[in-house]
C-alpha atoms as a PDB file:
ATOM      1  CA  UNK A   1     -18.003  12.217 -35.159  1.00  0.00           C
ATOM      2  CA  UNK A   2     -16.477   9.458 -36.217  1.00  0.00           C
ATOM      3  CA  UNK A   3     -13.271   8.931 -38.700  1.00  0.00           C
ATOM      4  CA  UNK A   4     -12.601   5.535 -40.636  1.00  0.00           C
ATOM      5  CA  UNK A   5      -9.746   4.613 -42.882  1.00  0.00           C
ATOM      6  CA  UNK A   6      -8.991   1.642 -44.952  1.00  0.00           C
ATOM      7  CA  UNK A   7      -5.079   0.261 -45.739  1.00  0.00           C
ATOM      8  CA  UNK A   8      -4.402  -0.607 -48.998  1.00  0.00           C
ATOM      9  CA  UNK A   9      -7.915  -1.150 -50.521  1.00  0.00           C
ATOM     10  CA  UNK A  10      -8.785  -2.478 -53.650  1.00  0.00           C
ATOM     11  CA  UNK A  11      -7.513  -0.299 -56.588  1.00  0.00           C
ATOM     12  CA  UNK A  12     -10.248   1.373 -58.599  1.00  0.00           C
ATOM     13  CA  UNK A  13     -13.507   2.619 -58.915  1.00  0.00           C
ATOM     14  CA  UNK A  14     -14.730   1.672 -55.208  1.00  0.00           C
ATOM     15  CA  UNK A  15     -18.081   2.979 -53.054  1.00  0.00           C
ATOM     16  CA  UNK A  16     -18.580   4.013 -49.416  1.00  0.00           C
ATOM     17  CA  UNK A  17     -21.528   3.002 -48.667  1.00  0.00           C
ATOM     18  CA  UNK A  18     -22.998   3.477 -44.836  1.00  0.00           C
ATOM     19  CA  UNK A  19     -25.633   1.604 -43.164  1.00  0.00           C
ATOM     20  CA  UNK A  20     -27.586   2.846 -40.187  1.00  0.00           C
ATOM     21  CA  UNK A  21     -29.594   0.382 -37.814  1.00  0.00           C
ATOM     22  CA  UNK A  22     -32.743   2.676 -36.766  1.00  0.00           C
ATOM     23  CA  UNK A  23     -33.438   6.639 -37.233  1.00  0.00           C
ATOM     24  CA  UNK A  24     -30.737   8.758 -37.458  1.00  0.00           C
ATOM     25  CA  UNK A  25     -31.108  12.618 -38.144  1.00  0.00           C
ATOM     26  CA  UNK A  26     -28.631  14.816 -39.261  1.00  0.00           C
ATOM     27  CA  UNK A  27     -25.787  11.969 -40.031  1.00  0.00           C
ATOM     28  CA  UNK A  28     -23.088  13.337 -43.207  1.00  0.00           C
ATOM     29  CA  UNK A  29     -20.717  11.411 -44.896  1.00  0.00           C
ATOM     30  CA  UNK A  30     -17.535  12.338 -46.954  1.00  0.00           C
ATOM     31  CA  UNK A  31     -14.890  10.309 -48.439  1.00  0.00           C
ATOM     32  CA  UNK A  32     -11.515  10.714 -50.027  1.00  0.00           C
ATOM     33  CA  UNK A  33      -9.186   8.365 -51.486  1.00  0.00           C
ATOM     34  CA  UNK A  34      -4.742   9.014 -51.329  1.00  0.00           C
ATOM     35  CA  UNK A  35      -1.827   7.569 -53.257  1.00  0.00           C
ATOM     36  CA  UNK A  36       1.968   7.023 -52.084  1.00  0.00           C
ATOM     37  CA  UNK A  37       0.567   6.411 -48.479  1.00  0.00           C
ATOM     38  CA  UNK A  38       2.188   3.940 -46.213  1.00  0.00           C
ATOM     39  CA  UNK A  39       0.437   0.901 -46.169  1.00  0.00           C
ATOM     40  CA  UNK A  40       1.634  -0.445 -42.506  1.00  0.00           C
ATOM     41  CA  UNK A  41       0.495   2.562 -40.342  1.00  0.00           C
ATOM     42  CA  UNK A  42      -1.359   4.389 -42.798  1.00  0.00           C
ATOM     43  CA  UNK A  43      -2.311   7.506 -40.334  1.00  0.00           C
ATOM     44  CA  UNK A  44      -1.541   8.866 -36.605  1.00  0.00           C
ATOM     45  CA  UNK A  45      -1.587  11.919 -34.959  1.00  0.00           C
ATOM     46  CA  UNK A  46      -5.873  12.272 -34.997  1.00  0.00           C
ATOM     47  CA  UNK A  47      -6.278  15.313 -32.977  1.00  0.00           C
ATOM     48  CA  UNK A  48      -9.955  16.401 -31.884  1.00  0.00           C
ATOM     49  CA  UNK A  49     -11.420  19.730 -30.879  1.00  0.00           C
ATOM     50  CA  UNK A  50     -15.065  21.413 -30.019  1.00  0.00           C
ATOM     51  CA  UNK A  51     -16.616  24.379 -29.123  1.00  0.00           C
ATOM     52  CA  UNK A  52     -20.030  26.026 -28.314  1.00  0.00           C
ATOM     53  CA  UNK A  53     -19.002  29.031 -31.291  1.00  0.00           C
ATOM     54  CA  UNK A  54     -16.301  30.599 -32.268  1.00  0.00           C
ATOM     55  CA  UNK A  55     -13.769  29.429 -35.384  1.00  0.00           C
ATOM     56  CA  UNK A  56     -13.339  25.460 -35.452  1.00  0.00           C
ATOM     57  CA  UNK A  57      -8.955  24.713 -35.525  1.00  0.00           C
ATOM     58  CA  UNK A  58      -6.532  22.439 -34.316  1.00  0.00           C
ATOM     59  CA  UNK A  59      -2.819  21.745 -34.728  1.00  0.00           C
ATOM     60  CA  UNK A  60      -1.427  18.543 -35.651  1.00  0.00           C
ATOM     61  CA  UNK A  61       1.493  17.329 -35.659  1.00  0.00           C
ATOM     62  CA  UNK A  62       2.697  15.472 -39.405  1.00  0.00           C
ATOM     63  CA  UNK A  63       6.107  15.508 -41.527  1.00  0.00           C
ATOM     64  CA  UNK A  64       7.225  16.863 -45.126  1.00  0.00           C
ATOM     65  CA  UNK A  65       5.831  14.685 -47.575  1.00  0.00           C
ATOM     66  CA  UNK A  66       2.784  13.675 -45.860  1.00  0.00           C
ATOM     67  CA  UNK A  67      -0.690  14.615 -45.578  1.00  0.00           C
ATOM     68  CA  UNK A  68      -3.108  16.200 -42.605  1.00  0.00           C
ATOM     69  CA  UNK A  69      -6.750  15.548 -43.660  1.00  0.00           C
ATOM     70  CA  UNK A  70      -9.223  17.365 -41.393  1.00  0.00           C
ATOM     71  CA  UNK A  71     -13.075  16.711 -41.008  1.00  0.00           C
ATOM     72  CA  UNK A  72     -14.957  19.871 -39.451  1.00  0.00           C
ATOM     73  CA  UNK A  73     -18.927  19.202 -38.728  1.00  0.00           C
ATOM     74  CA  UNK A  74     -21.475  21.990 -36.720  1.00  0.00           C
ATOM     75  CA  UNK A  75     -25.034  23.157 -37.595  1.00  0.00           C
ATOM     76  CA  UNK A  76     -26.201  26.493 -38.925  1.00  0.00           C
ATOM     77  CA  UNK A  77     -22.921  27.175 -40.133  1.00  0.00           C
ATOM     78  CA  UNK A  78     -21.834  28.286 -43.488  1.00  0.00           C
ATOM     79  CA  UNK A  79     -17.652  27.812 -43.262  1.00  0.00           C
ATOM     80  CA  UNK A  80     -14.655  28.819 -45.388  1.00  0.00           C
ATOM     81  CA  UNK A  81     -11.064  26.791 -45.931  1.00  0.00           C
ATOM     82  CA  UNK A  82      -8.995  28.767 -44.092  1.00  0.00           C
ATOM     83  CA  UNK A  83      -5.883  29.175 -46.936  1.00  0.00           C
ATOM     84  CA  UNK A  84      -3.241  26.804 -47.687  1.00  0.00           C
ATOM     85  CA  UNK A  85      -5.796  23.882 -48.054  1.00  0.00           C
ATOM     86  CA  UNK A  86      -7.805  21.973 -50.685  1.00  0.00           C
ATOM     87  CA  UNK A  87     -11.610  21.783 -49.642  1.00  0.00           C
ATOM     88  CA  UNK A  88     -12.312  18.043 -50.325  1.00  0.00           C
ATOM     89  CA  UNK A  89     -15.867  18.134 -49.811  1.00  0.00           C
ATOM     90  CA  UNK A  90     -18.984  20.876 -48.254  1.00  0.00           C
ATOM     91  CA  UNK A  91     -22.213  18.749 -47.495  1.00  0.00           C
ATOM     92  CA  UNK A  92     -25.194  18.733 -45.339  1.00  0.00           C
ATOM     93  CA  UNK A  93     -28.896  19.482 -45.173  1.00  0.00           C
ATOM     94  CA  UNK A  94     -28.678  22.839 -45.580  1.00  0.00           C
ATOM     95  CA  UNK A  95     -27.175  25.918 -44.574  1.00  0.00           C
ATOM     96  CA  UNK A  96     -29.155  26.280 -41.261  1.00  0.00           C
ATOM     97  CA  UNK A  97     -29.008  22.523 -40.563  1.00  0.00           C
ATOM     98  CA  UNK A  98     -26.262  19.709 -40.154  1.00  0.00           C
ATOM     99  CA  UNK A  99     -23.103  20.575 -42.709  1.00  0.00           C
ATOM    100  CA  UNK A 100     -19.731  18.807 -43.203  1.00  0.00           C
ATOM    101  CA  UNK A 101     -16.565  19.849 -44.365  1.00  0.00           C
ATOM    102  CA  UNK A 102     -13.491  18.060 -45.190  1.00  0.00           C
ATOM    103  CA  UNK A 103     -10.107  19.630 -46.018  1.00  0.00           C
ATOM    104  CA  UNK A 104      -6.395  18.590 -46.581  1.00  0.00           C
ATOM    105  CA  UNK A 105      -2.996  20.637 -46.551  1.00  0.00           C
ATOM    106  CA  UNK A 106       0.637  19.169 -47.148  1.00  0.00           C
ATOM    107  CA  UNK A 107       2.216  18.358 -44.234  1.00  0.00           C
ATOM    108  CA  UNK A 108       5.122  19.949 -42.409  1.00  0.00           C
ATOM    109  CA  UNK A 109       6.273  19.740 -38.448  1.00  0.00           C
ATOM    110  CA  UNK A 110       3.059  21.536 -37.303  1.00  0.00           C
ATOM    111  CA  UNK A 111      -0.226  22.119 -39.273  1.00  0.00           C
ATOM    112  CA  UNK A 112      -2.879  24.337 -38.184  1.00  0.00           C
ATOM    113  CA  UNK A 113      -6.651  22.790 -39.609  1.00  0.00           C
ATOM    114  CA  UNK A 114      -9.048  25.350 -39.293  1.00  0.00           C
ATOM    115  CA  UNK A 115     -12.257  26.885 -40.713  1.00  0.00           C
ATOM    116  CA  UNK A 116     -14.205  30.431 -40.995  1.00  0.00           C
ATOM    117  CA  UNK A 117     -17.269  31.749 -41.717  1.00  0.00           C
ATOM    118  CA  UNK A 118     -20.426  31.965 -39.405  1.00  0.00           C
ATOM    119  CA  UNK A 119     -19.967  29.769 -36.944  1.00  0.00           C
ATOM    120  CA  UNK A 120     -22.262  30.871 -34.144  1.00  0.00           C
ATOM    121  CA  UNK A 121     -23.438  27.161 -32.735  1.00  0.00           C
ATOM    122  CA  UNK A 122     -21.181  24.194 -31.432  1.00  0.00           C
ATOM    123  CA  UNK A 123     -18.765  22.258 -33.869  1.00  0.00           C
ATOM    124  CA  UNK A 124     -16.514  19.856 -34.044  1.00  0.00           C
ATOM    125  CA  UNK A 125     -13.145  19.271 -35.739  1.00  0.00           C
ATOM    126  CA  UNK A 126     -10.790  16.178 -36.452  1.00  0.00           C
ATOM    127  CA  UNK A 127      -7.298  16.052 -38.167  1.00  0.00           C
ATOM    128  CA  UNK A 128      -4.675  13.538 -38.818  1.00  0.00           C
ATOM    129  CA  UNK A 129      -1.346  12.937 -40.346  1.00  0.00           C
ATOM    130  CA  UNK A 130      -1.336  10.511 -43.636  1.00  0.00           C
ATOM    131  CA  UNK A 131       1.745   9.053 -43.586  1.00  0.00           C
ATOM    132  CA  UNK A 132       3.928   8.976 -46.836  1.00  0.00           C
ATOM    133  CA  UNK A 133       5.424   6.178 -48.410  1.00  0.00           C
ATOM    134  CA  UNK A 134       8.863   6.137 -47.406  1.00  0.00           C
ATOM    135  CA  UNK A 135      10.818   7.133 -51.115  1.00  0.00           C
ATOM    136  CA  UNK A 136      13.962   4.926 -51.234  1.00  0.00           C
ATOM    137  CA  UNK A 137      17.018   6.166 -53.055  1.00  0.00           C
ATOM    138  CA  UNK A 138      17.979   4.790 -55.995  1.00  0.00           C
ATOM    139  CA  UNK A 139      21.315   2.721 -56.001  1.00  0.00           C
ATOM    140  CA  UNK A 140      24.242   3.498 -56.553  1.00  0.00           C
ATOM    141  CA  UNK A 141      26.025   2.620 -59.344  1.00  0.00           C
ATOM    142  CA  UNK A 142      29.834   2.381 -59.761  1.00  0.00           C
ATOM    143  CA  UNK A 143      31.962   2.686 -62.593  1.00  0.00           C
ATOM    144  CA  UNK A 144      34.977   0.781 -63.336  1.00  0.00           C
ATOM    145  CA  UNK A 145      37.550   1.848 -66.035  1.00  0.00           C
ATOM    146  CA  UNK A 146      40.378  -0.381 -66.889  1.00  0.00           C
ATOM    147  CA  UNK A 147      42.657   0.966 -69.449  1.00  0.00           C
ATOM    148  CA  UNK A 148      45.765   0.339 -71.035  1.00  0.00           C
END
């Protein structure tokens, strides 16, 4: 599995497009684009887990105001957003073949990226923390009265 991000790409309309050199079975792809994000780090905290069966999860560590995007892949597996998340994207072959989920769920001092559903061959899951722009406050104004 492999995760790739872009800093502060063009604005607009704009394709992912994937090329392979030579055969490759089974290979899914899923994108999704974010707003307000820093544009210096951009992301941290990628956290990775596996397993032969069983539920795919794994805890990452983010902040209020930011973002933890997960990407969950396994094959002959039908899965279900576990709740408090937006499903960004389900994809694959089919249901008894390669499939690929992608999630995301506001950020707080832990978040816990997981999926259900029948899971009964290996997986694999990825998260990390989109950091948000940092909001400055506004300034302060003063007011001075002179009367007579």
């Amino acid at each position: 599995m492999q995760l790739w991000y872009i800093i502060n790409p063009a604005i607009g309309n704009n394709t992912v497009e994937v090329t392979f050199s030579g055969l490759v079975e089974g290979a899914i792809g899923g994108s999704a684009s974010f707003t307000e994000t820093d544009q210096v780090t951009g992301v941290r905290n990628l956290t990775s887990n596996n397993a032969e069966s069983g539920n795919p999860t794994v805890d990452v560590s983010s902040a209020v105001d930011n973002i933890v995007q997960d990407v969950a892949v396994g094959s002959d597996w039908t899965a279900n957003r576990t709740a408090g998340g937006t499903e960004e994207w389900d994809t694959g072959h089919s249901p008894t073949d390669s499939r690929g989920f992608g999630s995301r769920k506001a950020g707080a001092g832990t978040v816990t990226m997981s999926w259900t559903g029948s899971v009964g061959s290996p997986w694999a899951i990825q998260a990390f923390d989109i950091i948000a722009v940092a909001v400055q406050a506004p300034p302060r104004r003063t007011l001075i009265g002179v009367g007579t």
